[in-house]
N, C-alpha and C. Protein backbone atom coordinates (compact mmCIF):
# COMPACT_ATOMS: atom_id res chain seq x y z
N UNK A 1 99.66 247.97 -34.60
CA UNK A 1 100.92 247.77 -35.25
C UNK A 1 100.73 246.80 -36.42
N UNK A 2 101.29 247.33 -37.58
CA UNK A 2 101.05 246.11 -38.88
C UNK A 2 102.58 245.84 -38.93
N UNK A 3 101.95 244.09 -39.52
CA UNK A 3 103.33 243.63 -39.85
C UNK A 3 103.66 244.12 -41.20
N UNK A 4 104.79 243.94 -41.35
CA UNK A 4 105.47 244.10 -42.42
C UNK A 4 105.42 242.84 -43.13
N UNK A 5 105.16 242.89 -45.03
CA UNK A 5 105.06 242.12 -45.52
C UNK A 5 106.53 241.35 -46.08
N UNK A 6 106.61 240.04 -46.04
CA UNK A 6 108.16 239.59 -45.76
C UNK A 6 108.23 239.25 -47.22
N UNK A 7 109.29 239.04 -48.36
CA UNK A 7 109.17 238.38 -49.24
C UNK A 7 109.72 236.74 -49.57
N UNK A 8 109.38 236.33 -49.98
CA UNK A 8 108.95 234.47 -50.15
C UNK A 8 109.54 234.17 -51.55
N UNK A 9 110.13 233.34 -51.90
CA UNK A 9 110.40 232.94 -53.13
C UNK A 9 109.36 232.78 -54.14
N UNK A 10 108.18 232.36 -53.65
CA UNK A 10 106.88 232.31 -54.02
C UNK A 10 106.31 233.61 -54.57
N UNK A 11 106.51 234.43 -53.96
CA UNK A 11 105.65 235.62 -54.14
C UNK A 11 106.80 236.43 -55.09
N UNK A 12 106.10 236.98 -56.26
CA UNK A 12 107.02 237.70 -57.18
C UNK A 12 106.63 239.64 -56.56
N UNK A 13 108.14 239.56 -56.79
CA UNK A 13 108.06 241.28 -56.20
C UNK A 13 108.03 242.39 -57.64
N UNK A 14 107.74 242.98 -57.17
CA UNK A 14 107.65 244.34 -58.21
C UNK A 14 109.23 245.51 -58.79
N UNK A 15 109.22 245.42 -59.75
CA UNK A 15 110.94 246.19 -60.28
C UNK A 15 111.02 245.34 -61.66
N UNK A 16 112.57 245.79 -62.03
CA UNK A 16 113.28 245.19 -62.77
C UNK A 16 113.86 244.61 -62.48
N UNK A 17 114.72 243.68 -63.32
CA UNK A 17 116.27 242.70 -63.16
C UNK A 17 116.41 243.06 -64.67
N UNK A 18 117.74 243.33 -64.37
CA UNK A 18 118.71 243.95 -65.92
C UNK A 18 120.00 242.93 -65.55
N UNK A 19 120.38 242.57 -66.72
CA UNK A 19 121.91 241.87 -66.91
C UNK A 19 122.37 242.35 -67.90
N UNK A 20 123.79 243.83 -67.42
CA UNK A 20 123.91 244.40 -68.17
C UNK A 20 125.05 243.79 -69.64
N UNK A 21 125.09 244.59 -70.46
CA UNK A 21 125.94 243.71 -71.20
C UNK A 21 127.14 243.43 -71.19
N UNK A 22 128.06 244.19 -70.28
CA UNK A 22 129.33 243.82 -69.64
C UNK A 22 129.40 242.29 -68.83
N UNK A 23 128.17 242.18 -68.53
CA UNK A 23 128.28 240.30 -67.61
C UNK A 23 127.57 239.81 -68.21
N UNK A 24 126.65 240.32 -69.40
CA UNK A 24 126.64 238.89 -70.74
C UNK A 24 127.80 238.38 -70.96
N UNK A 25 128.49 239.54 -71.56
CA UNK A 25 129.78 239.31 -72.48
C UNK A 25 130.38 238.31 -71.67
N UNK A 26 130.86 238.92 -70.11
CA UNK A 26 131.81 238.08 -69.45
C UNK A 26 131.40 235.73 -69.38
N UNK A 27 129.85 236.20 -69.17
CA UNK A 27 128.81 235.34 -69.09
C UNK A 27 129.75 233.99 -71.05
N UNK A 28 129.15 235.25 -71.57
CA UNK A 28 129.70 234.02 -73.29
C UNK A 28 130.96 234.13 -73.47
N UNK A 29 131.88 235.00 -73.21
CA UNK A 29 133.69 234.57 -73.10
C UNK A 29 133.67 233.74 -72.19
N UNK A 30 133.12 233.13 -70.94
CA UNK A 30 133.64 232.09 -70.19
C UNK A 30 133.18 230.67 -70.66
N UNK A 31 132.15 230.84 -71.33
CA UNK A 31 131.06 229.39 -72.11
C UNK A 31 132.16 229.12 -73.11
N UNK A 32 132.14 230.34 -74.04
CA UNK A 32 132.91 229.89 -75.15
C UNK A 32 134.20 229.83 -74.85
N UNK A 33 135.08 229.77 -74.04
CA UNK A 33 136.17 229.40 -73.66
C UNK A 33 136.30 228.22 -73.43
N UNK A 34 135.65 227.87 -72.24
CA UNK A 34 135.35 226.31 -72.05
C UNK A 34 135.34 225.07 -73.10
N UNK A 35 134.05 225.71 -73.87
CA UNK A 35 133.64 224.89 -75.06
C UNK A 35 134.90 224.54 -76.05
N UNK A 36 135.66 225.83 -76.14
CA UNK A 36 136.31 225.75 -77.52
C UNK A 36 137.87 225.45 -77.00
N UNK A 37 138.28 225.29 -76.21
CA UNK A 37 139.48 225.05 -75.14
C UNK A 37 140.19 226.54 -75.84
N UNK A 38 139.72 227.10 -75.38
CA UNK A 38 140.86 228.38 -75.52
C UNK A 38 141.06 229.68 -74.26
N UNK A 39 141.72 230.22 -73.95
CA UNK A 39 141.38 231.11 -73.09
C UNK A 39 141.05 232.45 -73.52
N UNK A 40 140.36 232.43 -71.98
CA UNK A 40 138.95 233.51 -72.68
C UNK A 40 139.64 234.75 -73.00
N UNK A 41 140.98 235.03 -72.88
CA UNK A 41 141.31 236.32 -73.35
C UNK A 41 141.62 236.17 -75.21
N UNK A 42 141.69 235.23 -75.38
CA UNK A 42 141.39 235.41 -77.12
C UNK A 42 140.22 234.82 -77.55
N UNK A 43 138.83 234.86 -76.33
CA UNK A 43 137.33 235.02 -77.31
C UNK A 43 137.24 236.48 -77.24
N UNK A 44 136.14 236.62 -78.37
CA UNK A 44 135.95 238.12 -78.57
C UNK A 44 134.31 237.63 -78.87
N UNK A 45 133.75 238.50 -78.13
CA UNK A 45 132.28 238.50 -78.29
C UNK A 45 131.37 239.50 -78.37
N UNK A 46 130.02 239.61 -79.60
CA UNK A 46 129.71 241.11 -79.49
C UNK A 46 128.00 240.36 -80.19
N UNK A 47 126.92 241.67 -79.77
CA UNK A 47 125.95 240.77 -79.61
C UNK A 47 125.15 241.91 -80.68
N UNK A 48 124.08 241.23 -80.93
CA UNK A 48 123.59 242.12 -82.17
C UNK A 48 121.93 241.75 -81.43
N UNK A 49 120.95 242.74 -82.44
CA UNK A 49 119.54 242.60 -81.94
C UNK A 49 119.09 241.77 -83.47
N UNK A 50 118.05 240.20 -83.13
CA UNK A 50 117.58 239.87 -83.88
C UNK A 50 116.42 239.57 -84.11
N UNK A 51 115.54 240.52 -84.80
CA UNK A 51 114.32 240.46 -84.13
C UNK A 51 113.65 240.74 -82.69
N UNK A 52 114.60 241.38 -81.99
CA UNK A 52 113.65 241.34 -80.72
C UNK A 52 114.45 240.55 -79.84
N UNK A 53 115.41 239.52 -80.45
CA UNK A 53 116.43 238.44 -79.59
C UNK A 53 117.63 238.83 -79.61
N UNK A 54 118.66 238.58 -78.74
CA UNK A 54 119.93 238.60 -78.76
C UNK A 54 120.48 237.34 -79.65
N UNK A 55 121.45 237.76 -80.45
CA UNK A 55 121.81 237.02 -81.36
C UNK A 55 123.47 237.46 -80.89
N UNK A 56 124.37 236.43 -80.42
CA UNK A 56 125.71 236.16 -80.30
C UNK A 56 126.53 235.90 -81.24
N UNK A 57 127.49 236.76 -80.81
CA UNK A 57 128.56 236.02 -82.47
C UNK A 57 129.99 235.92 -81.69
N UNK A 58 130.69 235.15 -81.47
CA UNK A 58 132.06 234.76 -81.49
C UNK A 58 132.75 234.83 -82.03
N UNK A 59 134.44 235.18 -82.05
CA UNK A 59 135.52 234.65 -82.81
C UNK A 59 136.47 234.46 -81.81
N UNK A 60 137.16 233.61 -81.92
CA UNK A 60 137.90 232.49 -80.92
C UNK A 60 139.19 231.63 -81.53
N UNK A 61 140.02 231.33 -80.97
CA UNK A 61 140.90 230.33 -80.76
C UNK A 61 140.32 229.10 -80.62
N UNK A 62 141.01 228.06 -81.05
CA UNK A 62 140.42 226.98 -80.61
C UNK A 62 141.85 225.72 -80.27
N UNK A 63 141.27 224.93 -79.16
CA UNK A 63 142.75 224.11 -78.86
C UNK A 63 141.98 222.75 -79.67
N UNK A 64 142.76 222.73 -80.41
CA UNK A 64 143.63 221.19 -81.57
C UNK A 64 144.34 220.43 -81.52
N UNK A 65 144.77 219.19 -81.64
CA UNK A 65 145.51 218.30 -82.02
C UNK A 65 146.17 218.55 -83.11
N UNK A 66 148.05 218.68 -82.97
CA UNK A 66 148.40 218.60 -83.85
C UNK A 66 148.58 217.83 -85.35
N UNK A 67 148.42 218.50 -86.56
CA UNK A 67 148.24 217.51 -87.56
C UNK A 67 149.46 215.75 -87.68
N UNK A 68 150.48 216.27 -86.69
CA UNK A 68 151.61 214.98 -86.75
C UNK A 68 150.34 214.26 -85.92
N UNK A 69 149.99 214.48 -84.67
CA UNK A 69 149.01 213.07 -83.98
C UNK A 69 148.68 212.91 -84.65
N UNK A 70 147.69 213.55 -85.20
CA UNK A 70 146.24 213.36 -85.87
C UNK A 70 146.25 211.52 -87.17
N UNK A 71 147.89 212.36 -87.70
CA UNK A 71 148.16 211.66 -88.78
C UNK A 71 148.71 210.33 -88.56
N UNK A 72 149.30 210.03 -86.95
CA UNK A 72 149.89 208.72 -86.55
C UNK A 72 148.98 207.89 -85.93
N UNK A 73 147.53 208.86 -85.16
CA UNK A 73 146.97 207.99 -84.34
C UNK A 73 145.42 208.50 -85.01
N UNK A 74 144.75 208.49 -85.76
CA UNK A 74 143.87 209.10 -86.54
C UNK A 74 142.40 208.57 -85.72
N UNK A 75 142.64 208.03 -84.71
CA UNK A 75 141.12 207.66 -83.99
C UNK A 75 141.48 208.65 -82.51
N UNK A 76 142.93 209.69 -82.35
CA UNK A 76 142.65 210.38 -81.65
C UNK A 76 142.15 211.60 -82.00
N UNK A 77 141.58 211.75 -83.48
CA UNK A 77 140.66 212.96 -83.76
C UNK A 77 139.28 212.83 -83.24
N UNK A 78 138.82 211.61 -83.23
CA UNK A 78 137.52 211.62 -83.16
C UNK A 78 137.06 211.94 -80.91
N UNK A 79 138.17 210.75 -80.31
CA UNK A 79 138.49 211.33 -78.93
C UNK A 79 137.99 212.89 -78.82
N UNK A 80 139.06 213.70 -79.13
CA UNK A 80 139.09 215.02 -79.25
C UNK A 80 137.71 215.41 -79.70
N UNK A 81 136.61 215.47 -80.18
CA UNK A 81 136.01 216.07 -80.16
C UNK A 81 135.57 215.88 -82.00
N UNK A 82 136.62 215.44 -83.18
CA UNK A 82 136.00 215.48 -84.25
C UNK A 82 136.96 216.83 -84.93
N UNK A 83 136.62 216.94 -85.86
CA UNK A 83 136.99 218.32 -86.84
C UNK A 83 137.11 219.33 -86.68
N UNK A 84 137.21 220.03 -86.63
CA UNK A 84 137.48 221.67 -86.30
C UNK A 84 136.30 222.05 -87.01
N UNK A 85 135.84 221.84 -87.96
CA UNK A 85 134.38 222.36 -88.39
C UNK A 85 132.94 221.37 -87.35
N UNK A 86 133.46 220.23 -87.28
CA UNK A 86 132.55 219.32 -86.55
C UNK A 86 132.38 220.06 -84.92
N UNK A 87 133.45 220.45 -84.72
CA UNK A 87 133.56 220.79 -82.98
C UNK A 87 133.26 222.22 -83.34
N UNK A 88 133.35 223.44 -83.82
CA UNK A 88 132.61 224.49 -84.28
C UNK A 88 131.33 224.88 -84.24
N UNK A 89 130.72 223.75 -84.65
CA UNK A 89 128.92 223.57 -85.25
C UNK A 89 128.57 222.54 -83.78
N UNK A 90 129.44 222.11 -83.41
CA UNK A 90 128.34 221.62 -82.06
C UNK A 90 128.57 222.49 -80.94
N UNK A 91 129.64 223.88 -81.02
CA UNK A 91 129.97 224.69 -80.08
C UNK A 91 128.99 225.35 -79.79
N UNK A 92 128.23 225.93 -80.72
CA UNK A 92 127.06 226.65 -80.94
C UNK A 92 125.92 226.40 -79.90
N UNK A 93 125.74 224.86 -80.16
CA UNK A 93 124.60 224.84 -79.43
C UNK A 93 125.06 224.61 -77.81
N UNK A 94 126.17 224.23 -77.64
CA UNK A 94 126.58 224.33 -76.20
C UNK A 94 126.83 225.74 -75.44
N UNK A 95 127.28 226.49 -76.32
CA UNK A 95 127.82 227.67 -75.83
C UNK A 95 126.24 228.43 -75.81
N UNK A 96 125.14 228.22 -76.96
CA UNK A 96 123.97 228.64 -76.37
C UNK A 96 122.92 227.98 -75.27
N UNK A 97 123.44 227.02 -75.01
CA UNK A 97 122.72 226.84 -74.17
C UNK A 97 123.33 226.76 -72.32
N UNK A 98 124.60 226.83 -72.31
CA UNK A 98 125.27 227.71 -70.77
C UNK A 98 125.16 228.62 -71.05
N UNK A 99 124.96 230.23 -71.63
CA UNK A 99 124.92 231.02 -71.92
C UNK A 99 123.02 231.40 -71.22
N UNK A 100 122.19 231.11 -71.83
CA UNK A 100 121.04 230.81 -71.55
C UNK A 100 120.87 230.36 -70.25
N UNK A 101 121.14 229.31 -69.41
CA UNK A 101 121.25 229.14 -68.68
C UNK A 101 121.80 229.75 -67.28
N UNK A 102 123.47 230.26 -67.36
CA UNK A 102 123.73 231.14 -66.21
C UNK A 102 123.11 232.26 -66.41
N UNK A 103 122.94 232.62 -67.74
CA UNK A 103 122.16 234.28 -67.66
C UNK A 103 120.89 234.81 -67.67
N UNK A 104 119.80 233.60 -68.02
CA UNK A 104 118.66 233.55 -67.62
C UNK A 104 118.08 234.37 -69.42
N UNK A 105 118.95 234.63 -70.25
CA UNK A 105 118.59 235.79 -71.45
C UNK A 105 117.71 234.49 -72.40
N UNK A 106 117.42 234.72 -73.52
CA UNK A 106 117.31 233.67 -74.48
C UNK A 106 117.90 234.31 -75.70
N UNK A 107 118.52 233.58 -76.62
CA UNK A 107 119.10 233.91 -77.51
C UNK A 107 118.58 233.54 -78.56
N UNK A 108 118.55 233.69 -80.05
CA UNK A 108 118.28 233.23 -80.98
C UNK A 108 119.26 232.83 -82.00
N UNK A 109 120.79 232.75 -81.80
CA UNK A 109 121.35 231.88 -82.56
C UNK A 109 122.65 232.48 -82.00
N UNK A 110 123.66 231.85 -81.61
CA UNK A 110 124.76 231.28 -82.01
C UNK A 110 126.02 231.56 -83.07
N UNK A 111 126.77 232.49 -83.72
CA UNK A 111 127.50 232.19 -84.53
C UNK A 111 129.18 232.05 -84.21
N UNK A 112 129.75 231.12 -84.34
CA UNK A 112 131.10 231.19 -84.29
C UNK A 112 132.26 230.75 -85.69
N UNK A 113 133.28 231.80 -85.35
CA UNK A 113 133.92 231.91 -86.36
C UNK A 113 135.68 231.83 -85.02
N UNK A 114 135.78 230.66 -86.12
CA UNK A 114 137.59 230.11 -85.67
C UNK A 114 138.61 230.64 -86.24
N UNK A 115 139.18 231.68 -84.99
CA UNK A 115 139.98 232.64 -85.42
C UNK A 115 141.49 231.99 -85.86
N UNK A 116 141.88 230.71 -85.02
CA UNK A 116 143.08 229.88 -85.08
C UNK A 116 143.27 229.03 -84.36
N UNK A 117 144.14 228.45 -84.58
CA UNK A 117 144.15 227.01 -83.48
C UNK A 117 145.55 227.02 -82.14
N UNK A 118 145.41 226.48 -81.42
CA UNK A 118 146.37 226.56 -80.46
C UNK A 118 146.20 225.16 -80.40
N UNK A 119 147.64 225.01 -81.31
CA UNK A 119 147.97 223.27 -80.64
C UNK A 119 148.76 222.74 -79.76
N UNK A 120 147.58 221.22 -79.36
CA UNK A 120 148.05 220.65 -77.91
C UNK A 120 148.23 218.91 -78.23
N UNK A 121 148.82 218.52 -77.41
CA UNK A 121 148.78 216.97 -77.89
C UNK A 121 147.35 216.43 -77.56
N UNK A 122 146.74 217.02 -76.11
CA UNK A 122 145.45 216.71 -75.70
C UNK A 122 144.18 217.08 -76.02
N UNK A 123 145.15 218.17 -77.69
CA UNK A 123 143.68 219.25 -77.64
C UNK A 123 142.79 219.86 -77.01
N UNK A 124 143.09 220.22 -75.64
CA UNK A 124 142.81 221.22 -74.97
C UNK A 124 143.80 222.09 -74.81
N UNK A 125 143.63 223.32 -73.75
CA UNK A 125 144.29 224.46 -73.94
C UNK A 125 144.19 224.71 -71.73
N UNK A 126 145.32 224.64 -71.08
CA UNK A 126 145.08 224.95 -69.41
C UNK A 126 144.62 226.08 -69.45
């Protein structure tokens, strides 16, 4: 009688692993939601081939501080996160790198484009 060979975390097995692009997508609408305080039903995400890499592109909502705070208490912009172009350009690298992370893919860049703002006093979005 032979045993049967058991598998081990150690020992790599033979096949594929596919992550299709329906649970990328879901995968970078939930990052970039997070990141950008908006909900994920107004990110829109669609992925292109770059070189050989997945290259992400976004367009999104984003939750803001209205310009009346902004203008009475002007050190609660920086709280918040900074600029709408400042918090944009550091979205990128956050949203690529949870992205990367839960999905195991690697990406080669990042692009997001701010479709509008949803303002909050806290600049986030529930």
């Amino acid at each position: 009688m032979s045993e049967k060979s058991v598998p081990t975390p150690e020992r790599d097995l033979a096949g594929h692993n596919r992550i299709s692009t329906q649970a990328l997508t879901s995968v970078a609408k939930a990052a970039a939601a997070e990141v950008l305080a908006a909900p994920a039903a107004q990110v829109r995400v669609s992925w292109n081939d770059d070189d050989g890499l997945l290259a992400l592109s976004i367009s999104s909502a984003m939750g803001a501080l209205p310009l009346s705070t902004v203008g009475r208490d002007p050190v609660r912009l920086a709280a918040a996160g900074g600029s709408v172009l400042s918090r944009a350009t550091a979205a990128k690298a956050s949203i690529l790198k949870q992205v990367e992370h839960l999905s195991g893919s690697s990406l080669s860049r990042v692009d997001v484009r701010i479709s509008g703002l949803l303002l909050r006093e806290d600049g986030r979005v529930s």
